[in-house]
PDB file of N, CA and C in Angstrom:
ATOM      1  N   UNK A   1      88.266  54.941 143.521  1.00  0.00           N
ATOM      2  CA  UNK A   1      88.472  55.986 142.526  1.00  0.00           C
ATOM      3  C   UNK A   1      87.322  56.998 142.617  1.00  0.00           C
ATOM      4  N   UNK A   2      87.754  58.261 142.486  1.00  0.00           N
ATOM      5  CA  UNK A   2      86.651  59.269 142.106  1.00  0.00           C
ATOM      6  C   UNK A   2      85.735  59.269 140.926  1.00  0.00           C
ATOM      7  N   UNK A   3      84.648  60.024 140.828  1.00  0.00           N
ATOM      8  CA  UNK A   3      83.819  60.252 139.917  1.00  0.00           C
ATOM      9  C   UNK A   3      84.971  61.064 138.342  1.00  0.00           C
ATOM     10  N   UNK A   4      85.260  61.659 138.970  1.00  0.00           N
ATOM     11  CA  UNK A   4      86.063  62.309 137.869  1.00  0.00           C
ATOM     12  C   UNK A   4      87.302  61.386 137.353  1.00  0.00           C
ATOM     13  N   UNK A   5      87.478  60.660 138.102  1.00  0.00           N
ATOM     14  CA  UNK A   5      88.921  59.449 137.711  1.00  0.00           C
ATOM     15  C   UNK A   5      88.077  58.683 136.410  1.00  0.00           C
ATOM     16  N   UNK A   6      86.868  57.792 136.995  1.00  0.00           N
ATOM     17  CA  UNK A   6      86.173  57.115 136.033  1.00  0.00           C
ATOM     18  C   UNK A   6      86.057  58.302 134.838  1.00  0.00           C
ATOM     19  N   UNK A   7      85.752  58.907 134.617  1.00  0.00           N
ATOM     20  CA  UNK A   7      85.332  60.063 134.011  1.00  0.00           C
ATOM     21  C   UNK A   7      86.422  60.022 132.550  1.00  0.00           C
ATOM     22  N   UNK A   8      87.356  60.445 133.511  1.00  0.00           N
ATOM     23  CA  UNK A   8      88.620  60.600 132.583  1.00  0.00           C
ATOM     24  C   UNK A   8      89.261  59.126 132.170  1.00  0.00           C
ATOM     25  N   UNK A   9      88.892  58.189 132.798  1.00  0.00           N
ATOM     26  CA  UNK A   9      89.587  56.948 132.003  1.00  0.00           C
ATOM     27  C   UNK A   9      88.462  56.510 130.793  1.00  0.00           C
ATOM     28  N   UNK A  10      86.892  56.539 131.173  1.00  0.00           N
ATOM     29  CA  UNK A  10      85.779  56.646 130.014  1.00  0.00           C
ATOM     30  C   UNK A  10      86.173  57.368 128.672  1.00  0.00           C
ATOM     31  N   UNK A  11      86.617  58.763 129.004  1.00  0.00           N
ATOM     32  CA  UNK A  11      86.792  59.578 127.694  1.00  0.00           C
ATOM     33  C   UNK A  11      88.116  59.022 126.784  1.00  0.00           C
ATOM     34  N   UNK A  12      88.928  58.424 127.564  1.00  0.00           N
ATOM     35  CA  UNK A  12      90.619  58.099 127.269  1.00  0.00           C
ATOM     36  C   UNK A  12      89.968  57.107 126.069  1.00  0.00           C
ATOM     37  N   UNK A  13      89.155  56.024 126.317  1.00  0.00           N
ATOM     38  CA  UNK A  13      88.915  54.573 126.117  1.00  0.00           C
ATOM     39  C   UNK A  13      87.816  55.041 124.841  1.00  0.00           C
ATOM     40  N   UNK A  14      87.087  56.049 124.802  1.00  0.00           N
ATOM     41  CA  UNK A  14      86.385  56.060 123.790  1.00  0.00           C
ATOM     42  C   UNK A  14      87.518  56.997 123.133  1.00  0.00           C
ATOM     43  N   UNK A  15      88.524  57.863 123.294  1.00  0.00           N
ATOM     44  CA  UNK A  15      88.825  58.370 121.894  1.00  0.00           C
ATOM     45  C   UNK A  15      89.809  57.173 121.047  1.00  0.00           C
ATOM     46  N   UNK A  16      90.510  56.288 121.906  1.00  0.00           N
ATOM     47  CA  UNK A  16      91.316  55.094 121.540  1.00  0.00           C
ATOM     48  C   UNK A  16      90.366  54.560 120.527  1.00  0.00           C
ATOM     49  N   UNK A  17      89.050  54.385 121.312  1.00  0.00           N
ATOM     50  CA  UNK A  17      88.148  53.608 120.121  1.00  0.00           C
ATOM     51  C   UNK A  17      87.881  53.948 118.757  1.00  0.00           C
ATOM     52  N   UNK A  18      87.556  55.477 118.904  1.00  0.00           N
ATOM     53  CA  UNK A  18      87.156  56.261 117.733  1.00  0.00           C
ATOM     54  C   UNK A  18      88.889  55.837 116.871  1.00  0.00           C
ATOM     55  N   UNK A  19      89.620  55.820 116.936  1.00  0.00           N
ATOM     56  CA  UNK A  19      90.701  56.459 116.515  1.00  0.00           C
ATOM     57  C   UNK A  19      91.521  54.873 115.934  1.00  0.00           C
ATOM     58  N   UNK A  20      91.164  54.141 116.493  1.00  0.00           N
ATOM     59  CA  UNK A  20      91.169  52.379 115.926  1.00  0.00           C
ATOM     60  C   UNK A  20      90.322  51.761 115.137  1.00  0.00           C
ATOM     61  N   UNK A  21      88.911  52.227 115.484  1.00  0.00           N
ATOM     62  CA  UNK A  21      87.971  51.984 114.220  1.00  0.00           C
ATOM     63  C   UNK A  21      87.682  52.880 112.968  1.00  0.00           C
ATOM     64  N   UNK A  22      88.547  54.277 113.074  1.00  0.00           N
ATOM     65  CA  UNK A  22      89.193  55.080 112.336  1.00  0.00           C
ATOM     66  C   UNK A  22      89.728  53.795 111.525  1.00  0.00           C
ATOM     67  N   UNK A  23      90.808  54.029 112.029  1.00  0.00           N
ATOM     68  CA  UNK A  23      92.347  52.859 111.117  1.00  0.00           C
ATOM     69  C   UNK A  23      91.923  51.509 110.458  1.00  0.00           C
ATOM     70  N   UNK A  24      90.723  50.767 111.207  1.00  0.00           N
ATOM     71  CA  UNK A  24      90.145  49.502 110.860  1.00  0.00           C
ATOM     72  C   UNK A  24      89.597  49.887 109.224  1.00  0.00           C
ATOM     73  N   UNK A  25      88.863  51.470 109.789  1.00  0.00           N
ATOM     74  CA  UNK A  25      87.602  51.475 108.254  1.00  0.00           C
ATOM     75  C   UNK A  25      88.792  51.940 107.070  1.00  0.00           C
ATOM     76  N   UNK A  26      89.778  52.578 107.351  1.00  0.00           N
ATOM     77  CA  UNK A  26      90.576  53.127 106.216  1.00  0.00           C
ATOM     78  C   UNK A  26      91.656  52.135 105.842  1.00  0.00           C
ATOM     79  N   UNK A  27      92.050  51.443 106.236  1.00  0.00           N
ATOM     80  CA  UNK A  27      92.286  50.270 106.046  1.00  0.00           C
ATOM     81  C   UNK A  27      91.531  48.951 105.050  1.00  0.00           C
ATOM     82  N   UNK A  28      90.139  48.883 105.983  1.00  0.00           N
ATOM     83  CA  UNK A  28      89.438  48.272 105.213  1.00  0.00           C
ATOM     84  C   UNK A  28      88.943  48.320 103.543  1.00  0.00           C
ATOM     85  N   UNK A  29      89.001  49.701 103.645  1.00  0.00           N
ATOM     86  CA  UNK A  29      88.406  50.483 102.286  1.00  0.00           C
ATOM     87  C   UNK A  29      89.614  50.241 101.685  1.00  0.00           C
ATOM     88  N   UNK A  30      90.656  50.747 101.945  1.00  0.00           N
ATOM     89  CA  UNK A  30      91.725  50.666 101.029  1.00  0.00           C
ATOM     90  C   UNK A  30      92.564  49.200 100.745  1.00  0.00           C
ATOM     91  N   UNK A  31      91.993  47.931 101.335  1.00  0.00           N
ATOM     92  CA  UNK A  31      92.605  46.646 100.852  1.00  0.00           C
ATOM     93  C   UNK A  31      91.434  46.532  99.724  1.00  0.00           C
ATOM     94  N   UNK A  32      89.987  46.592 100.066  1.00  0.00           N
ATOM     95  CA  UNK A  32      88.952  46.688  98.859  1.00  0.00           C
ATOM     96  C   UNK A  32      88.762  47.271  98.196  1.00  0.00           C
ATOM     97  N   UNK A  33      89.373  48.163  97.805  1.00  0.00           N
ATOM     98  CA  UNK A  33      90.025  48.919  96.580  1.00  0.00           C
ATOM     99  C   UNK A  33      91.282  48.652  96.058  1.00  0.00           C
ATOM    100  N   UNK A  34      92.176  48.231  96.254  1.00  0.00           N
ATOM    101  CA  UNK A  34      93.889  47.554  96.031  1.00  0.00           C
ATOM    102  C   UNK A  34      93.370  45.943  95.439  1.00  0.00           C
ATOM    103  N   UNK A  35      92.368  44.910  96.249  1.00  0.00           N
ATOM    104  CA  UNK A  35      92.165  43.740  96.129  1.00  0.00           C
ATOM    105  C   UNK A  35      91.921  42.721  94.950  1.00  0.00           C
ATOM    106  N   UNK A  36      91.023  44.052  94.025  1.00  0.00           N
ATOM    107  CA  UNK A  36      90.735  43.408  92.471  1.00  0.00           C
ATOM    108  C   UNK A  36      92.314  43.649  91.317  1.00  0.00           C
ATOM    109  N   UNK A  37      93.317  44.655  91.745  1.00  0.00           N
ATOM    110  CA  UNK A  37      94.361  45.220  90.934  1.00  0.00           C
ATOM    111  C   UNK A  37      95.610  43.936  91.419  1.00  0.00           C
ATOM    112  N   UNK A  38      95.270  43.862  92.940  1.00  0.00           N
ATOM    113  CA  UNK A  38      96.660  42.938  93.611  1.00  0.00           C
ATOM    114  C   UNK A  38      95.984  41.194  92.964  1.00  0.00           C
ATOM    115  N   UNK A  39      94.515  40.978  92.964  1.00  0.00           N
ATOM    116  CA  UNK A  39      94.611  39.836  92.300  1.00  0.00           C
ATOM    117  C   UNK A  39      94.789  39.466  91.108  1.00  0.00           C
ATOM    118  N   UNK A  40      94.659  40.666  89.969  1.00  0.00           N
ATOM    119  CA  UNK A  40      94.971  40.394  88.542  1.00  0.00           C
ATOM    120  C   UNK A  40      96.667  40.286  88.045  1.00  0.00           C
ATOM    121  N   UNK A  41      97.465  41.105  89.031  1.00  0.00           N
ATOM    122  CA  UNK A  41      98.644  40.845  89.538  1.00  0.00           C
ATOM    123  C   UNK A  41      99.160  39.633  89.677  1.00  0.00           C
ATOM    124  N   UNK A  42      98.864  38.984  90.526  1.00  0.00           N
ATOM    125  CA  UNK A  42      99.259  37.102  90.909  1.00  0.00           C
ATOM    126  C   UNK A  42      99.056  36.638  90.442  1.00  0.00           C
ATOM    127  N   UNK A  43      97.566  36.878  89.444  1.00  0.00           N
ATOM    128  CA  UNK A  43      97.298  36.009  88.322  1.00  0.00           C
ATOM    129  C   UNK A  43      98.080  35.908  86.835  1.00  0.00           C
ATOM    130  N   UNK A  44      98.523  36.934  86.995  1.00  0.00           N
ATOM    131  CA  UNK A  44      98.859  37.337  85.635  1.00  0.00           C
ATOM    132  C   UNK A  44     101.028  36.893  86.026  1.00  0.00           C
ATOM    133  N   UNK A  45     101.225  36.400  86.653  1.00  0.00           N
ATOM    134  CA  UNK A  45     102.438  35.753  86.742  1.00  0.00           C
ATOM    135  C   UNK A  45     102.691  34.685  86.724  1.00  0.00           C
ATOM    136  N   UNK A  46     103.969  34.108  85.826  1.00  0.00           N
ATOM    137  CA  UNK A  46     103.931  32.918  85.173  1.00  0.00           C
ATOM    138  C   UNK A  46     104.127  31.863  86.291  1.00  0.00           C
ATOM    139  N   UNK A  47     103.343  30.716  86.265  1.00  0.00           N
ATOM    140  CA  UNK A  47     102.872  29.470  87.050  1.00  0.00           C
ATOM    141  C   UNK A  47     102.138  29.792  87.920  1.00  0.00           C
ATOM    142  N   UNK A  48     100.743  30.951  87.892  1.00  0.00           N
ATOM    143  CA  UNK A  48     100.038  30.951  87.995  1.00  0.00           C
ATOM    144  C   UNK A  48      98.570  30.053  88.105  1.00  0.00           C
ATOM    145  N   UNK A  49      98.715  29.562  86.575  1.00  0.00           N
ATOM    146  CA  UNK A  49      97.789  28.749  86.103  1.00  0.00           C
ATOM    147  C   UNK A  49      97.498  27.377  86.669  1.00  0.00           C
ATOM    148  N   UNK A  50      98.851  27.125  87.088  1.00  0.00           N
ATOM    149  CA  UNK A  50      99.160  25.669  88.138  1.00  0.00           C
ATOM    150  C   UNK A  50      98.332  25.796  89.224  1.00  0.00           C
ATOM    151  N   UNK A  51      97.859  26.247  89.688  1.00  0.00           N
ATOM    152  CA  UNK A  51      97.538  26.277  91.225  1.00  0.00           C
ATOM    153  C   UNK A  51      95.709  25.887  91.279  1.00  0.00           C
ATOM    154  N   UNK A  52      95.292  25.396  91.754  1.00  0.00           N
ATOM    155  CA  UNK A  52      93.516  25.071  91.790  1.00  0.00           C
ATOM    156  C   UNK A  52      92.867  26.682  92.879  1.00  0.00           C
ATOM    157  N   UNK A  53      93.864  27.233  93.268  1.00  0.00           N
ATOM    158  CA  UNK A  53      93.484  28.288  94.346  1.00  0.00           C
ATOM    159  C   UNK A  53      92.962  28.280  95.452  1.00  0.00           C
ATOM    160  N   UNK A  54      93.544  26.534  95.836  1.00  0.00           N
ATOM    161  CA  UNK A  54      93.093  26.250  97.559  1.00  0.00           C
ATOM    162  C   UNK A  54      94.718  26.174  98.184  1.00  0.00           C
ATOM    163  N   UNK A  55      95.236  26.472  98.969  1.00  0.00           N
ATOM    164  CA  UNK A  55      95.893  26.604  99.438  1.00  0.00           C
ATOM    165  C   UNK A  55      96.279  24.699 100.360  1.00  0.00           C
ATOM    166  N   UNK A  56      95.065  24.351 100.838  1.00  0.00           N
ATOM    167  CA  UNK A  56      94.718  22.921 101.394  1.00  0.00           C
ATOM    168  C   UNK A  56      93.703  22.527 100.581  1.00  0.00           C
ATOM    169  N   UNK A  57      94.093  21.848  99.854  1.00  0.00           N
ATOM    170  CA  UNK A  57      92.949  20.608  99.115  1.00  0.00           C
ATOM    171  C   UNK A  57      92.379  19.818  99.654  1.00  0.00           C
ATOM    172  N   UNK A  58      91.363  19.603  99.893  1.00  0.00           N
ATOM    173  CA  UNK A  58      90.579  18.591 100.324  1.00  0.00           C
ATOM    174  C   UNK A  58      90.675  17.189 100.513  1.00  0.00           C
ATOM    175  N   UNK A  59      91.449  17.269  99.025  1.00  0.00           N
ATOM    176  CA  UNK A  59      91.879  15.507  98.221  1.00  0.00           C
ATOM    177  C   UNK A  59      93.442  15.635  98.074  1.00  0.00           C
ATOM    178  N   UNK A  60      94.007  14.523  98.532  1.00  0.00           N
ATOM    179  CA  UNK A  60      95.595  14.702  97.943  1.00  0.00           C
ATOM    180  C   UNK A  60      95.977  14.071  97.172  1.00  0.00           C
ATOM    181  N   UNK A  61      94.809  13.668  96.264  1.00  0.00           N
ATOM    182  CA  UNK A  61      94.794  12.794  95.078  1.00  0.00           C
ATOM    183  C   UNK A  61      95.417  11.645  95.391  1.00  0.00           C
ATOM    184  N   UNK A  62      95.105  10.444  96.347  1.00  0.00           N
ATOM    185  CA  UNK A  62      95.034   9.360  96.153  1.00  0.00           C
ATOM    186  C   UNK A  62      94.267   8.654  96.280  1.00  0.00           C
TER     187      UNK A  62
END
């Protein structure tokens, strides 16, 4: 490959990057902002209260 081939596949690969860790951070920001409203949500629906909030318990109570 030429100097200019590398060249142009370098620039390709960093704007992909910019433009994914774009989407990662706006993304990110916006589940941690949604996260405290979507958990008072689940909580606040009936048989809620049932649950210890492990998904896998440790103990299966016997």
């Amino acid at each position: 490959m030429e100097q200019e081939d590398w060249i142009q596949h370098l620039a390709e690969i960093r704007k992909r990057l910019i433009i994914v860790a774009g989407w990662f951070t706006a993304t990110l920001c916006a589940g941690l902002y949604l996260s405290p409203a979507l958990l008072r949500y689940i909580k606040s629906q009936p048989g809620a209260g049932r649950s210890s909030g492990m998904f896998f318990p440790l103990r299966t109570g016997r």
